[in-house]
Protein backbone atom coordinates (compact mmCIF):
# COMPACT_ATOMS: atom_id res chain seq x y z
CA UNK A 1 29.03 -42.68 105.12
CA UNK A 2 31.86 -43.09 107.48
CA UNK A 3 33.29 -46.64 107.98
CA UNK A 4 30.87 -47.76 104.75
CA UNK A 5 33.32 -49.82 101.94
CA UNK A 6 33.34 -48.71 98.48
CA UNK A 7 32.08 -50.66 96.01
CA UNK A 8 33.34 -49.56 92.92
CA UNK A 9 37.05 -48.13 93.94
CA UNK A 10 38.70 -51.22 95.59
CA UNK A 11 40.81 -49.89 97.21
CA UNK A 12 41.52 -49.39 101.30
CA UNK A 13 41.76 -47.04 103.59
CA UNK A 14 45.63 -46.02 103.41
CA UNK A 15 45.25 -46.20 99.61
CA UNK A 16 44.09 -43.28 98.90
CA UNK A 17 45.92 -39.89 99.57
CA UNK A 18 44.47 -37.11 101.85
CA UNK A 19 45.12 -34.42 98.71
CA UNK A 20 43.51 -36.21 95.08
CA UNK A 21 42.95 -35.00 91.54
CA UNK A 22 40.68 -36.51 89.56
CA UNK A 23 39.68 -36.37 85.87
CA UNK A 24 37.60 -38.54 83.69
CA UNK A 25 39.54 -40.01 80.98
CA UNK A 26 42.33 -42.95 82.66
CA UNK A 27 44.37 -41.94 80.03
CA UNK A 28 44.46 -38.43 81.76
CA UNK A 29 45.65 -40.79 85.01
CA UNK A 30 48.46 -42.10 83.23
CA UNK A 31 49.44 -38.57 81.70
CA UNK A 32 49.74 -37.00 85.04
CA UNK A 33 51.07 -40.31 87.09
CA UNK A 34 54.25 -39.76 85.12
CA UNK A 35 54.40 -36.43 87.09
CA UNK A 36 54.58 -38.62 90.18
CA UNK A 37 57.19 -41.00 91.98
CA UNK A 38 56.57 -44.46 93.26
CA UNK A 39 53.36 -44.74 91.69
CA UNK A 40 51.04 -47.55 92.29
CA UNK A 41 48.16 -48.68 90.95
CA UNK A 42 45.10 -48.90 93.87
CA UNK A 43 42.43 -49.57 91.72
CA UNK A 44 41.33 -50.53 87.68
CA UNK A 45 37.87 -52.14 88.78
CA UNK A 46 35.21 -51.15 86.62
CA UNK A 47 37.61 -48.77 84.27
CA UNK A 48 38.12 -46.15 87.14
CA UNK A 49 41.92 -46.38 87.24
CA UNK A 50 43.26 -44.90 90.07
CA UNK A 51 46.94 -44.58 91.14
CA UNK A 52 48.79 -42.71 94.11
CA UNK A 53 52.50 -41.93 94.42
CA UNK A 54 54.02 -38.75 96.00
CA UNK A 55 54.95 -35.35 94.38
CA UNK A 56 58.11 -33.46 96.08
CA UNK A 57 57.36 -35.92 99.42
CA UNK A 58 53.90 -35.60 99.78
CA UNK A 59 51.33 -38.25 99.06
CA UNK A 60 48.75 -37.35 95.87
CA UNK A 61 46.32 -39.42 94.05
CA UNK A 62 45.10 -39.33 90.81
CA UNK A 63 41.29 -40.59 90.09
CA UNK A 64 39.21 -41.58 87.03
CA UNK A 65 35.98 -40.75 88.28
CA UNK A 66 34.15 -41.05 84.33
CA UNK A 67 31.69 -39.08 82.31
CA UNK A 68 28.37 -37.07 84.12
CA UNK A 69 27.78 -36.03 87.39
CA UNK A 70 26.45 -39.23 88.22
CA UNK A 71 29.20 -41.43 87.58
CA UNK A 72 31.71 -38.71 89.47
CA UNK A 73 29.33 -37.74 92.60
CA UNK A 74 29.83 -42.04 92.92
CA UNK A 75 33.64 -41.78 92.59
CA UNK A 76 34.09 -38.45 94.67
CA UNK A 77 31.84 -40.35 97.72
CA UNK A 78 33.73 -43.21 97.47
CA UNK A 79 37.24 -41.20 97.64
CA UNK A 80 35.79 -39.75 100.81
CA UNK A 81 35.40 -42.61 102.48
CA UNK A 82 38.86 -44.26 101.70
CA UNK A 83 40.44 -40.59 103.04
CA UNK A 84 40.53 -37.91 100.31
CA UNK A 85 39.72 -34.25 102.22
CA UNK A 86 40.86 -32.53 99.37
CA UNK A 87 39.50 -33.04 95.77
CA UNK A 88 40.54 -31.05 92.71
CA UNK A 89 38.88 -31.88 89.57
CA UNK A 90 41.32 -31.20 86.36
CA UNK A 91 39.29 -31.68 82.87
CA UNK A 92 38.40 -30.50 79.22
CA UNK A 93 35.62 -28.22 78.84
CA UNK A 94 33.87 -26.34 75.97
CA UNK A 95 34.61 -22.99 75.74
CA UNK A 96 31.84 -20.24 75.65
CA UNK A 97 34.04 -17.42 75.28
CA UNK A 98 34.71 -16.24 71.79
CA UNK A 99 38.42 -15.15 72.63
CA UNK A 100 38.84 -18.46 74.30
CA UNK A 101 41.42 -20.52 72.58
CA UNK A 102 42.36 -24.49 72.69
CA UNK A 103 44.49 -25.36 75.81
CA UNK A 104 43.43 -22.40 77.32
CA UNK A 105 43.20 -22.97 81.10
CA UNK A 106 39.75 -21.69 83.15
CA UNK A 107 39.14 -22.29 86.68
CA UNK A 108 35.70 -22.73 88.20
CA UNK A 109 34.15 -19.95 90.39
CA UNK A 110 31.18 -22.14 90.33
CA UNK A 111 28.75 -24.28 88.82
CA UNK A 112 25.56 -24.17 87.40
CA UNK A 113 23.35 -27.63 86.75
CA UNK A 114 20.08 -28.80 85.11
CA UNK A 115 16.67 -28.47 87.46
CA UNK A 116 17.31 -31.15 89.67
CA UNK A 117 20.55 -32.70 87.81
CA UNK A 118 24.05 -33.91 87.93
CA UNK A 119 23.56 -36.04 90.57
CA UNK A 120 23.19 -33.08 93.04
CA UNK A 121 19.05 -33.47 93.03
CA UNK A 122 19.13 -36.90 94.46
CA UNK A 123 21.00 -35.20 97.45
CA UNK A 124 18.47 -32.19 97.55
CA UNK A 125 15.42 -33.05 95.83
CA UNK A 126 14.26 -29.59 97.85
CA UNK A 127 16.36 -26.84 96.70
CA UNK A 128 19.01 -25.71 94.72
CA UNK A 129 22.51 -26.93 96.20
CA UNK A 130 24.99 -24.12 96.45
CA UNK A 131 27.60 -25.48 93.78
CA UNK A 132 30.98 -23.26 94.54
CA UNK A 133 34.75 -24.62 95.04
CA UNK A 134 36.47 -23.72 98.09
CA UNK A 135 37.47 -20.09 98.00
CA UNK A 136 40.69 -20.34 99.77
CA UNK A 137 42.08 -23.62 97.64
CA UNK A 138 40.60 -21.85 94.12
CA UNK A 139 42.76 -18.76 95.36
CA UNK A 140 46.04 -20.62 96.23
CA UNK A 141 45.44 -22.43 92.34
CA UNK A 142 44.76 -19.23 90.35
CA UNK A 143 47.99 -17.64 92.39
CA UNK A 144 50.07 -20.38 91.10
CA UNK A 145 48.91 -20.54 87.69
CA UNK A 146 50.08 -16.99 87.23
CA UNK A 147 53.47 -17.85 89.00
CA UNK A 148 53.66 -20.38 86.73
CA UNK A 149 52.88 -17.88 84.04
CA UNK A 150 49.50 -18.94 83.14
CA UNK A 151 46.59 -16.30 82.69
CA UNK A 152 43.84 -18.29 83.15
CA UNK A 153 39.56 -17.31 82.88
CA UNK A 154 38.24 -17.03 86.14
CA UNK A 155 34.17 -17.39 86.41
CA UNK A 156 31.56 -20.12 86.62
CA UNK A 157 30.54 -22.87 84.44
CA UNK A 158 27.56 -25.06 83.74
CA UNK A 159 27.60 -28.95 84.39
CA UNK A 160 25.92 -30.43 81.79
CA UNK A 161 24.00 -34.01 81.97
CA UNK A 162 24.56 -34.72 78.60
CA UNK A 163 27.11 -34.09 76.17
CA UNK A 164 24.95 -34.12 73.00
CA UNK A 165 21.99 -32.72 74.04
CA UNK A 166 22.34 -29.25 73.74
CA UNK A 167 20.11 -27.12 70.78
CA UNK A 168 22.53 -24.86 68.61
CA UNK A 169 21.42 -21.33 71.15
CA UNK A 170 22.84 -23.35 74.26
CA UNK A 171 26.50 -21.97 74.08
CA UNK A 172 24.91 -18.57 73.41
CA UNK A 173 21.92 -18.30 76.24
CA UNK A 174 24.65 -19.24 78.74
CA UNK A 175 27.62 -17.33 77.46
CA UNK A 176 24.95 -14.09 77.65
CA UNK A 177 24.43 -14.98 81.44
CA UNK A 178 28.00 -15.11 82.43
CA UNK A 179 29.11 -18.50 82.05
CA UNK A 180 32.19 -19.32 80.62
CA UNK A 181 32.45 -22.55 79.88
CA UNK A 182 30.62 -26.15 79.92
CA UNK A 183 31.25 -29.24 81.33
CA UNK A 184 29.94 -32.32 82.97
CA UNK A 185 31.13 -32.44 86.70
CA UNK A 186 32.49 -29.26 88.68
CA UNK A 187 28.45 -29.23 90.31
CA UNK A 188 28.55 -32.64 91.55
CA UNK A 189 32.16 -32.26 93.21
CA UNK A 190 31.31 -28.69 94.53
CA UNK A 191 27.97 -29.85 96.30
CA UNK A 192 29.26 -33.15 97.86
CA UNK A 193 32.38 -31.20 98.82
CA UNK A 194 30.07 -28.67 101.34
CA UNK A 195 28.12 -31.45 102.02
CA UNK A 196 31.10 -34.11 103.33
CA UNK A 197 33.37 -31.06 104.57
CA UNK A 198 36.07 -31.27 101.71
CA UNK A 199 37.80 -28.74 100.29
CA UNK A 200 37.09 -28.69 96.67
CA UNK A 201 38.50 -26.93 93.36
CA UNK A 202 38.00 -27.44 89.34
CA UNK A 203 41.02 -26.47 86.88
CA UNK A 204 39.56 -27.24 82.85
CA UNK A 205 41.74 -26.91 79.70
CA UNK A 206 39.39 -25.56 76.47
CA UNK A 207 38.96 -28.54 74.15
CA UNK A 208 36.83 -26.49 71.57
CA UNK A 209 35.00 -23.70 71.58
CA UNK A 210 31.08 -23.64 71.20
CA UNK A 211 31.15 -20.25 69.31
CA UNK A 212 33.17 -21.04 67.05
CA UNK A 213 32.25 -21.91 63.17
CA UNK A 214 35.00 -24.35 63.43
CA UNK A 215 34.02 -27.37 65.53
CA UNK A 216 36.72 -29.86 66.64
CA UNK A 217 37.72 -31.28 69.87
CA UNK A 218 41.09 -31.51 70.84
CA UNK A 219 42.09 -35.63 72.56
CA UNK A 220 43.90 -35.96 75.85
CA UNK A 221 47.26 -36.68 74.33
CA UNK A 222 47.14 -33.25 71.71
CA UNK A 223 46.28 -31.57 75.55
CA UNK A 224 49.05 -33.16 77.29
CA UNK A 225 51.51 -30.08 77.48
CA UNK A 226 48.34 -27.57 78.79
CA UNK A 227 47.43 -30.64 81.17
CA UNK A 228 50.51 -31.22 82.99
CA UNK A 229 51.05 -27.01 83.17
CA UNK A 230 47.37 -26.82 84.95
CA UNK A 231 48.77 -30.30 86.87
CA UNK A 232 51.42 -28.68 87.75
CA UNK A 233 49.78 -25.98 89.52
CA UNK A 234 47.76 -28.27 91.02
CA UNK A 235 50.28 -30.81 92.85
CA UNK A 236 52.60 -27.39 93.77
CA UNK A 237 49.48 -26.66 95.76
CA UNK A 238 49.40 -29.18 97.59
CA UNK A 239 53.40 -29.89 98.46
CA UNK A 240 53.04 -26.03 99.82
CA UNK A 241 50.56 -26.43 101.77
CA UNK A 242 51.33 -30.28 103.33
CA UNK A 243 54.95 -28.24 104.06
CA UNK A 244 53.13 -25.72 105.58
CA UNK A 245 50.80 -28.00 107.83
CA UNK A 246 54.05 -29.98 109.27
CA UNK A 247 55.78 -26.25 109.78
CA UNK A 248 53.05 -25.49 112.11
C-alpha cells in the first residue's frame, strides 16, 4: 500500500495529520472542526469531508469515513497512506445496556462482526481477525474521560453490516453475551489498524437504546455537547502525547 494514491480522499501526503479522528456523519466534521484552529478543508470528493487544523499546536484531522465497515475500512486505508498512524473513531451507537442512557459515552474494548463481514473477511477470508483497539491509546482515553469527569462503559461492541437488519432478540442475544453496544465500524478500524501497524481506538456516544420500549434516535446536533466532551478527550490525548514525543 505504501506510495499507492488514494482515490477517493484527494488529498496529499502532508494533508493529512499523523494523529486523525474520524466519524461518519460530515456534519460530525464540522461539529468538532470548530474545536480546531486554522482549519482547512483537504478533501469533500465523494461526500467524505475531511479537514485538518491543529489543537493546542499539534496537527489533528478530522475524517468522514461514511456508513458500514466497507465504506470506512476504504477511508481508514486511504488515511494510511496519506500519513495517519493514529486513528480514533468517535461515533453514535445503540445502546444494549438497560441503564445506558442518551449521550452516554462507551469506549470499545473490542469488536465483534458478522461471519466473514465488515469488510474485515475480504482481508482474511481464513479466520477470524482479532478486532481490539490499542490497549495503551484506549487506556490514555478512558484516563482522560474520567479527568474530564466522564464515567464512561468500558467493554466490547458488535459491528453491524446493516443498520436495519436486525430481528427484535438481536439487542438481547448480544447484550446476554457481554456486549454493550452496536455499531457499524470499530471491527473494520481495529483489524486494519494490527494489520497496517496503527494505533487504533473507538469513543461512541448512546443514540438510543435497543432495550428500551421507547425507540428514538438522538441527531448529531441534539449530541453535540456529549460529542465535543468525548472530542475533547480525544484531541487532549493527542497534544499530551505529541508534547511528550518532542520532550524525549
Amino acid at each position: 500500500m505504501v506510495g499507492q494514491p488514494p482515490f477517493h480522499i484527494l488529498a496529499r501526503r502532508g494533508d493529512v495529520a499523523e494523529r486523525v479522528i474520524a466519524v461518519g456523519d460530515p456534519g460530525r466534521v464540522r461539529i468538532l472542526s470548530e474545536m480546531l484552529e486554522d482549519v482547512r478543508i483537504v478533501n469533500e470528493h465523494r461526500g467524505l469531508l475531511t479537514v485538518t487544523g491543529s489543537y493546542r499546536g499539534v496537527p489533528v484531522t478530522v475524517a468522514t469515513h461514511g456508513m458500514g465497515g466497507a465504506s470506512a475500512a476504504i477511508v481508514f486505508e486511504e488515511l494510511g497512506m496519506l500519513g495517519a498512524k493514529t486513528i480514533v473513531r468517535l461515533g453514535t451507537t445503540g445502546g444494549m445496556v438497560r441503564d445506558m442512557g442518551i449521550g452516554d459515552i462507551v469506549v470499545a474494548t473490542g469488536a465483534a462482526y458478522p461471519r466473514g463481514g465488515n469488510a474485515i473477511g475480504q482481508y482474511v477470508p481464513d479466520a477470524c481477525m482479532a478486532t481490539s483497539p490499542s490497549p495503551r491509546l484506549t487506556t490514555r482515553i478512558i484516563e482522560k474521560l474520567y479527568t474530564l469527569g466522564e464515567k464512561p462503559w468500558i467493554g466490547p461492541v458488535f459491528s453491524s453490516d446493516a443498520f436495519y437488519a436486525e430481528d427484535p432478540g438481536f439487542a438481547e442475544k448480544w447484550s446476554r453475551r457481554g456486549v454493550i453496544a452496536v455499531e457499524m465500524e470499530c471491527a473494520a478500524l481495529f483489524g486494519l489498524g494490527w494489520m497496517r501497524g496503527w494505533e487504533t481506538a473507538c469513543v461512541l456516544i448512546v443514540s438510543d437504546n435497543l432495550l428500551s420500549e421507547k425507540q428514538e434516535l438522538a441527531t448529531s446536533e441534539e449530541l453535540r455537547e456529549r460529542i465535543n466532551k468525548a472530542a475533547k478527550a480525544v484531541l487532549e490525548v493527542f497534544a499530551e502525547e505529541a508534547r511528550g514525543r518532542q520532550g524525549n
